[in-house]
N, C-alpha and C. Protein backbone atom coordinates (compact mmCIF):
# COMPACT_ATOMS: atom_id res chain seq x y z
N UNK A 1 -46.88 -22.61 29.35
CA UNK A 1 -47.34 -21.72 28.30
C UNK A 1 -46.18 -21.14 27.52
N UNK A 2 -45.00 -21.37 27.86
CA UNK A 2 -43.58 -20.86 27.41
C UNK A 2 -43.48 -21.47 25.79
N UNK A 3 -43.84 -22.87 25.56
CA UNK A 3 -44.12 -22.96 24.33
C UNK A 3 -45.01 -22.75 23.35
N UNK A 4 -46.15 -22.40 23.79
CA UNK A 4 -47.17 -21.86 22.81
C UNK A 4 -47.10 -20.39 22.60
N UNK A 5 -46.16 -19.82 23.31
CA UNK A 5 -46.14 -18.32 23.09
C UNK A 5 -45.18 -18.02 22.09
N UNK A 6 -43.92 -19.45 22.24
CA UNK A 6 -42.77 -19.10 21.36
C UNK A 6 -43.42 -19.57 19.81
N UNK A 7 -44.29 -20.33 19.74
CA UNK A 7 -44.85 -20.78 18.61
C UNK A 7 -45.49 -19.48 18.10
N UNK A 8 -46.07 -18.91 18.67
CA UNK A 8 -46.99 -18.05 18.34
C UNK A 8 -46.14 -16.77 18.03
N UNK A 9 -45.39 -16.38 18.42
CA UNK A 9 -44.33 -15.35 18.21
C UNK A 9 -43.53 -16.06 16.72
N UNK A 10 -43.04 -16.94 16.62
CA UNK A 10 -42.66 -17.21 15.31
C UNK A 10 -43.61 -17.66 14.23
N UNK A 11 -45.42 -18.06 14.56
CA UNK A 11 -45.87 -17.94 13.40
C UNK A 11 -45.88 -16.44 12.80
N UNK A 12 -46.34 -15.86 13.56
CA UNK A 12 -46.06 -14.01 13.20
C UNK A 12 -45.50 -13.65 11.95
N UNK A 13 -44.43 -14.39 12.22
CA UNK A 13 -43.17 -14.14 11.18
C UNK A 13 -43.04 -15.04 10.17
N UNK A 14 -43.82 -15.95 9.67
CA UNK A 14 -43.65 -17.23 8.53
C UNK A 14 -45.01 -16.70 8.06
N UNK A 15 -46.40 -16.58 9.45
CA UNK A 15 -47.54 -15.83 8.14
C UNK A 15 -46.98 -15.26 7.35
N UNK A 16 -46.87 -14.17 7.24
CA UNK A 16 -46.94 -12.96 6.37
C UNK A 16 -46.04 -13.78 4.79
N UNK A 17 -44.91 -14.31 5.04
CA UNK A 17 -44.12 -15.32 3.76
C UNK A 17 -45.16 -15.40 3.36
N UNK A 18 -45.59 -16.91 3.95
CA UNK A 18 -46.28 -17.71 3.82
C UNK A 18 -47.77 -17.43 2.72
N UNK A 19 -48.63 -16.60 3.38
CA UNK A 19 -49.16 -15.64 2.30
C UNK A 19 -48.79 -14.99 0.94
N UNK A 20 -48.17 -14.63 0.93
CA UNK A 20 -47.61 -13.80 -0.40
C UNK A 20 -46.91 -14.90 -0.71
N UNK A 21 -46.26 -16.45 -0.63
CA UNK A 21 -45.54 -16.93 -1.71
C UNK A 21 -47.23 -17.43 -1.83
N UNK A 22 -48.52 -18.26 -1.56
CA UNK A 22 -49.48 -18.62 -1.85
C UNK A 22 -50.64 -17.66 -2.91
N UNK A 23 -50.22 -16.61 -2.33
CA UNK A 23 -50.55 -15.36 -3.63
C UNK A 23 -49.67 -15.60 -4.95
N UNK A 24 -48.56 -15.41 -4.43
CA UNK A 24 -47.99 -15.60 -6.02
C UNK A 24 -48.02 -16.56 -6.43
N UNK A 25 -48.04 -17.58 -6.13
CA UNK A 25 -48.38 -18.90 -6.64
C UNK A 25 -49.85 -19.21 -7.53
N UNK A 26 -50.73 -18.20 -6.68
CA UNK A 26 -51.72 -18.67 -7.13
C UNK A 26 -52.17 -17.98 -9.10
N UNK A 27 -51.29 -16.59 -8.54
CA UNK A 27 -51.71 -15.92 -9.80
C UNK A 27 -50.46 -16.17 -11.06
N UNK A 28 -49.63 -17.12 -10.58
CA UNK A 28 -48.50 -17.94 -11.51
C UNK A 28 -49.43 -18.86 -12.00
N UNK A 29 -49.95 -19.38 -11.38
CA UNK A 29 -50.81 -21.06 -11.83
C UNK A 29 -51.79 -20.64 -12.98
N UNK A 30 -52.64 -19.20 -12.80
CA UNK A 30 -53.65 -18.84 -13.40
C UNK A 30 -53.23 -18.41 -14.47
N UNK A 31 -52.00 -17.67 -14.37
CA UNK A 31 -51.65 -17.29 -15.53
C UNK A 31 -50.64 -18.34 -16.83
N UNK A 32 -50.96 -19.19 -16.50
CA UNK A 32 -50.35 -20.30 -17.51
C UNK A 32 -51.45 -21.07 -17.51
N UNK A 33 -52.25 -21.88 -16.32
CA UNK A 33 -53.09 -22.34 -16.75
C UNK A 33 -54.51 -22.01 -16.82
N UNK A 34 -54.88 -20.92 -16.71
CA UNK A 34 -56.03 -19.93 -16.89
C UNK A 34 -56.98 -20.44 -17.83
N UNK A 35 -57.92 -19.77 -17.84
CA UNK A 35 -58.70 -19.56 -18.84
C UNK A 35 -58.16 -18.89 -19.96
N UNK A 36 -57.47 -17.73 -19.91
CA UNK A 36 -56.90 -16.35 -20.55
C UNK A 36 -55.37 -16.61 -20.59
N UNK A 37 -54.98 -17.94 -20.28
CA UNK A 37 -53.32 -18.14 -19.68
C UNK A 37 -52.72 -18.17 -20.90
N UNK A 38 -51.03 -18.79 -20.82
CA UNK A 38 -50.44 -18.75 -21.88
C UNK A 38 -50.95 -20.24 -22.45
N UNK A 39 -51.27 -21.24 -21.98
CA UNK A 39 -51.70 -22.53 -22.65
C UNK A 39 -53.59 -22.35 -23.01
N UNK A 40 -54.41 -21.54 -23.25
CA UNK A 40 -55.33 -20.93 -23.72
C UNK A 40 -54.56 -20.83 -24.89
N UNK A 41 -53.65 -19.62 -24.90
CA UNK A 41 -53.24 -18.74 -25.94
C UNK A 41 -52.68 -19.82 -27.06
N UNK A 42 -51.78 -20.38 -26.39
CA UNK A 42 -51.07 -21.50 -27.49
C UNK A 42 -52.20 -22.51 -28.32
N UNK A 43 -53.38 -22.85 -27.30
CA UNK A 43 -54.54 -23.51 -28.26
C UNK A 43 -54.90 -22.97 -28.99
N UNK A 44 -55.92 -21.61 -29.01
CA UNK A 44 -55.97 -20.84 -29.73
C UNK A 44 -55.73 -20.26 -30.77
N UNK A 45 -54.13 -20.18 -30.87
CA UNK A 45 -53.71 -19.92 -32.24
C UNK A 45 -53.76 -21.46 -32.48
N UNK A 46 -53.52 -22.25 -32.47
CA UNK A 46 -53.76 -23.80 -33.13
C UNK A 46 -55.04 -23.67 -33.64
N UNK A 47 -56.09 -23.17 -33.12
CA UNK A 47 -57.44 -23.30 -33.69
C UNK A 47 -57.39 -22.50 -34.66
N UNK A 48 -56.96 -21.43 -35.02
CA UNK A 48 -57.03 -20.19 -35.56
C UNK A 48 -56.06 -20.73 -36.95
N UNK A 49 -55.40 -20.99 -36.65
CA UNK A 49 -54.23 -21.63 -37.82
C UNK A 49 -55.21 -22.92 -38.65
N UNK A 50 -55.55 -23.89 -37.79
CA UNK A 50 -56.54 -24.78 -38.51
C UNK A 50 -57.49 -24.11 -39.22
N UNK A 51 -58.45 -23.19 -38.45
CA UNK A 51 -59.45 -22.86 -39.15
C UNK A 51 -59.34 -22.27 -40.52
N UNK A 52 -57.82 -21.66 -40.94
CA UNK A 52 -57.15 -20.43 -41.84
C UNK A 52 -56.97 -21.55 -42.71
N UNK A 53 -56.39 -22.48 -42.51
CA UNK A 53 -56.28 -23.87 -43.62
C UNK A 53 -57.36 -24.49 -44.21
N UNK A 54 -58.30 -24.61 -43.18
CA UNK A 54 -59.65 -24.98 -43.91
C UNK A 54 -60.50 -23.74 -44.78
N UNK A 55 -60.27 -22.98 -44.31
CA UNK A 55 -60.64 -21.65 -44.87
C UNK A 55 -60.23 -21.36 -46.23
N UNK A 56 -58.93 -21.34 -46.58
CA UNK A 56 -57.96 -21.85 -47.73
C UNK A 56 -58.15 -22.67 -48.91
N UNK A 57 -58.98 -24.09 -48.15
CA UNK A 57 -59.12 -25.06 -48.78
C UNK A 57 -60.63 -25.20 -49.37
N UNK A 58 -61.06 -24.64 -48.67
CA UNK A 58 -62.63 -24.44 -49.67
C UNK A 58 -62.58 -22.99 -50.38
N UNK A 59 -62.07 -21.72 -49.71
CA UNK A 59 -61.93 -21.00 -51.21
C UNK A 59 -61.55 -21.75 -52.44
N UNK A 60 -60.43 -22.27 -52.37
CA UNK A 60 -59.93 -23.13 -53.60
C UNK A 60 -60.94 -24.00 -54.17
N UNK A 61 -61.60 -24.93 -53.52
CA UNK A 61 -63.04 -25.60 -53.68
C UNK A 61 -64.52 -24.78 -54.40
N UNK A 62 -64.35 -23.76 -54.15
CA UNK A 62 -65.19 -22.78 -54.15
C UNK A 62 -64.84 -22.35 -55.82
N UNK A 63 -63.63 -21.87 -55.95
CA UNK A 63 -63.10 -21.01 -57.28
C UNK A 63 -63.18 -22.36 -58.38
N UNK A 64 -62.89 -23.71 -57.85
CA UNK A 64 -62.80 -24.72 -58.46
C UNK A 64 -64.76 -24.83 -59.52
N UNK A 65 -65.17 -25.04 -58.19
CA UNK A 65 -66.66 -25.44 -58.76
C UNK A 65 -67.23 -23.67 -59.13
N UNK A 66 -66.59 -22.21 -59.01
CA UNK A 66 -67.19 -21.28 -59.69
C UNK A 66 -66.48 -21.47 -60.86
N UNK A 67 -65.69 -21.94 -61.53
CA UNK A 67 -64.82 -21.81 -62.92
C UNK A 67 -65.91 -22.42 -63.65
N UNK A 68 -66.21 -23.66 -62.72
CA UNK A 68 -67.07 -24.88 -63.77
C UNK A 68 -68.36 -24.79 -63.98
N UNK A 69 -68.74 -23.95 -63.21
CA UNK A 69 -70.50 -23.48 -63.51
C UNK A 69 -70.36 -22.33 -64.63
N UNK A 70 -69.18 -21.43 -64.06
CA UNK A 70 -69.45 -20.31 -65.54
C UNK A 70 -68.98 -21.05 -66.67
N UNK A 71 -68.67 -21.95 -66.89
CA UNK A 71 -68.17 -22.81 -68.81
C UNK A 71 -69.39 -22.94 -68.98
N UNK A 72 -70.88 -23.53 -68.40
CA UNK A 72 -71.85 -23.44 -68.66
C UNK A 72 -72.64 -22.47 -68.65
N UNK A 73 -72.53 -21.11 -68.34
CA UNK A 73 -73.22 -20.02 -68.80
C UNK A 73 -73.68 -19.68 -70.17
N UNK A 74 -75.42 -19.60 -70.51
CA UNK A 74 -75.49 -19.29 -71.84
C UNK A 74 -74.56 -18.38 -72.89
N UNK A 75 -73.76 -17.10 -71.85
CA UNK A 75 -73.22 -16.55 -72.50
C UNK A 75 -71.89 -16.67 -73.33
N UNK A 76 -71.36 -17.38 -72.51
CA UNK A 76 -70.13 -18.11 -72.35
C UNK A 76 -69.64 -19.61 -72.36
N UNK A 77 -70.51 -20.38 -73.21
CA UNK A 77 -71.02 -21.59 -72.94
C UNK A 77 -69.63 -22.33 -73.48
N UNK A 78 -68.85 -23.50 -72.88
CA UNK A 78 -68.05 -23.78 -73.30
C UNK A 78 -68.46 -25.34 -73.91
N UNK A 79 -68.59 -25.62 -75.29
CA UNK A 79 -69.35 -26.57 -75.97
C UNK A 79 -68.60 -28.15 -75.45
N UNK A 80 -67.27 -28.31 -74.97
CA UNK A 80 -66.70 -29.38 -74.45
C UNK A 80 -67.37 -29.78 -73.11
N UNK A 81 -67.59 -28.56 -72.02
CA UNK A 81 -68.14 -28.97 -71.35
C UNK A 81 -69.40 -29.22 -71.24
N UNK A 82 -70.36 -28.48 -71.52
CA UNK A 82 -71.26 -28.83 -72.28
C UNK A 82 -71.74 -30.48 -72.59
N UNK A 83 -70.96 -31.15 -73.66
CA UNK A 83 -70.42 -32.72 -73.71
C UNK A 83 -70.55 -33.09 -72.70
N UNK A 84 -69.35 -32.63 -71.26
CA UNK A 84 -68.53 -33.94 -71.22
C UNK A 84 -70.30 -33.70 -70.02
N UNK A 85 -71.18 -32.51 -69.76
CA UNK A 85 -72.08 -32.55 -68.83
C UNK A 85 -73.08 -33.36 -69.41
N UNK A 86 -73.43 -33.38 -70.47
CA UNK A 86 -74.50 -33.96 -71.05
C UNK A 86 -74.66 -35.80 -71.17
N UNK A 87 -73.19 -35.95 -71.28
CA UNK A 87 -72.97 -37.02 -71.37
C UNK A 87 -72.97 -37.80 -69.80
N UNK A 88 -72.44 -37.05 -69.04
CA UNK A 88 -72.23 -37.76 -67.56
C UNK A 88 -73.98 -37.52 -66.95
N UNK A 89 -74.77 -36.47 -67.25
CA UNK A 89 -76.00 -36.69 -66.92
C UNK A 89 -76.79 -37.48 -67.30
N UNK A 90 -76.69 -37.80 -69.24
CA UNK A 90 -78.13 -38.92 -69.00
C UNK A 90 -76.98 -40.28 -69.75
N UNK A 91 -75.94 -40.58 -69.40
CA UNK A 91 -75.46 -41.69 -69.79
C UNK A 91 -74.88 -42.24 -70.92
N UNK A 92 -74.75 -41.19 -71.76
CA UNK A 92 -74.59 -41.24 -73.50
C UNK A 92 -73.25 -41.12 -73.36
N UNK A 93 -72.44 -42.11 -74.59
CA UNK A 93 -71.52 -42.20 -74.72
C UNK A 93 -71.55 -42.32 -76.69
N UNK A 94 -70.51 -42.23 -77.41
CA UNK A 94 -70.22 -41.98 -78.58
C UNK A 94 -69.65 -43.47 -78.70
N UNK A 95 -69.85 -44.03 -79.71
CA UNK A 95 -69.38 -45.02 -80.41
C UNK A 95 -67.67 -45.50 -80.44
N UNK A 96 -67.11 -44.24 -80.25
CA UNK A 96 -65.70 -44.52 -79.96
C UNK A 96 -64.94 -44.31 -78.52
N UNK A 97 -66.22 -44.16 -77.43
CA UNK A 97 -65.38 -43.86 -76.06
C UNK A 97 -65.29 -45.43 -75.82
N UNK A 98 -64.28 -44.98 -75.03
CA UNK A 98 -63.62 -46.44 -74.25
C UNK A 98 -64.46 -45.78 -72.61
N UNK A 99 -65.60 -47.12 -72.30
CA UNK A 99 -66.17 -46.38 -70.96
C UNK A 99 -65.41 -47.75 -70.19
N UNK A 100 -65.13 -47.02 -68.87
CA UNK A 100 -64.83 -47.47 -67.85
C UNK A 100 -65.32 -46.99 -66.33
N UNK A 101 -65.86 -48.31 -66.01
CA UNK A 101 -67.02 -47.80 -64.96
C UNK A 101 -65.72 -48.24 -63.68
N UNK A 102 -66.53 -46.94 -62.78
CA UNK A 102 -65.58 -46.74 -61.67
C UNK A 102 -66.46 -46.91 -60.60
N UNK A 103 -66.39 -46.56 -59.23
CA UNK A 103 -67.22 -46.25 -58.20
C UNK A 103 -67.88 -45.13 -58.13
N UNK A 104 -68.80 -45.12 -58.00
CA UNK A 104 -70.23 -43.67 -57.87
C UNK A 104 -69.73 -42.75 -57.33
N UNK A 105 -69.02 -43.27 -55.73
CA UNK A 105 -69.02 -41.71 -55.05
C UNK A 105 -67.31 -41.23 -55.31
N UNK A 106 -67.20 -40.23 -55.81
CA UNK A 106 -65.89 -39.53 -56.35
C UNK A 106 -66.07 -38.07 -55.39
N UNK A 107 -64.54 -37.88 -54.85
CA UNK A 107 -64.79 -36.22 -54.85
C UNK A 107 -64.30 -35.69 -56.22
N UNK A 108 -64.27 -34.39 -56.06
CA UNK A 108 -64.11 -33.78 -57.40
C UNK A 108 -62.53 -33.77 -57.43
N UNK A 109 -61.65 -34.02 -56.56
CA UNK A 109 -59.91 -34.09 -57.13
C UNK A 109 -60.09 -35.40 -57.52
N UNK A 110 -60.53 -36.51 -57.03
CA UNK A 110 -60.39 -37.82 -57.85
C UNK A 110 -60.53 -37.62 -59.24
N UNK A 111 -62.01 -36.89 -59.47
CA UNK A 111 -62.58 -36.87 -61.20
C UNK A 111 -61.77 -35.99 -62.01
N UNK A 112 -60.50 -34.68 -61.19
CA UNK A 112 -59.88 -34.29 -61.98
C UNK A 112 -58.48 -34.98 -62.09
N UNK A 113 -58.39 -36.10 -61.43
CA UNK A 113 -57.23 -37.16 -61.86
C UNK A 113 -56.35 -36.78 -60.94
N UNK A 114 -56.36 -36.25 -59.93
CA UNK A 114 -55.70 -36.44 -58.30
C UNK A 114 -55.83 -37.63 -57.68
N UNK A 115 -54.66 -38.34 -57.11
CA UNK A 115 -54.68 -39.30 -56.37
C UNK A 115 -55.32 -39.81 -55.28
N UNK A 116 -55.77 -40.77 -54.31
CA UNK A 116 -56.58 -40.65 -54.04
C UNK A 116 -55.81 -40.15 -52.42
């Protein structure tokens, strides 16, 4: 029994380590790879940054197609556009346009002569 006692007398002394480095370990691991960790956090702002760009990009979309609805306001009616609407709705062209037929589906930077 001389060796199971000496075993037992020196686990005594490696528990207690042994524990607390598995504690800290555990709440090291959680805290980087957590739910709430620092690699959460780093996605997060990635999402947050994307979303701020897309966000960005349809205001601009937005101010784009509000400019072009108010040229057509009765009050404010801008007679070119006007034209160029009348003409792209029922197909009329003037005797001196040069028409050149393109593909149907356009976004609207193509039709304002943005690349594709």
């Amino acid at each position: 029994m001389g060796l199971f006692d000496e075993l037992k007398r020196r686990a005594r002394h490696v528990l207690g380590p042994f524990l607390g480095i598995v504690v800290v370990a555990y709440f090291v691991y959680h805290t980087v790879h957590g739910e709430r960790g620092v690699l959460a956090y780093v996605q997060m702002r990635e999402h947050v940054a994307d979303a701020r760009g897309n966000l960005n990009r349809l205001q601009a979309e937005q101010k784009f197609w509000e400019h072009r609805v108010k040229l057509l306001y009765p009050a404010s009616i801008d007679r070119d556009m006007l034209d160029e609407r009348v003409r792209l709705m029922l197909g009329y062209a003037r005797a001196d346009d040069i028409v050149i037929i393109v593909d149907a589906v356009q976004t609207s930077e193509q039709i304002e002569g943005e690349p594709r």
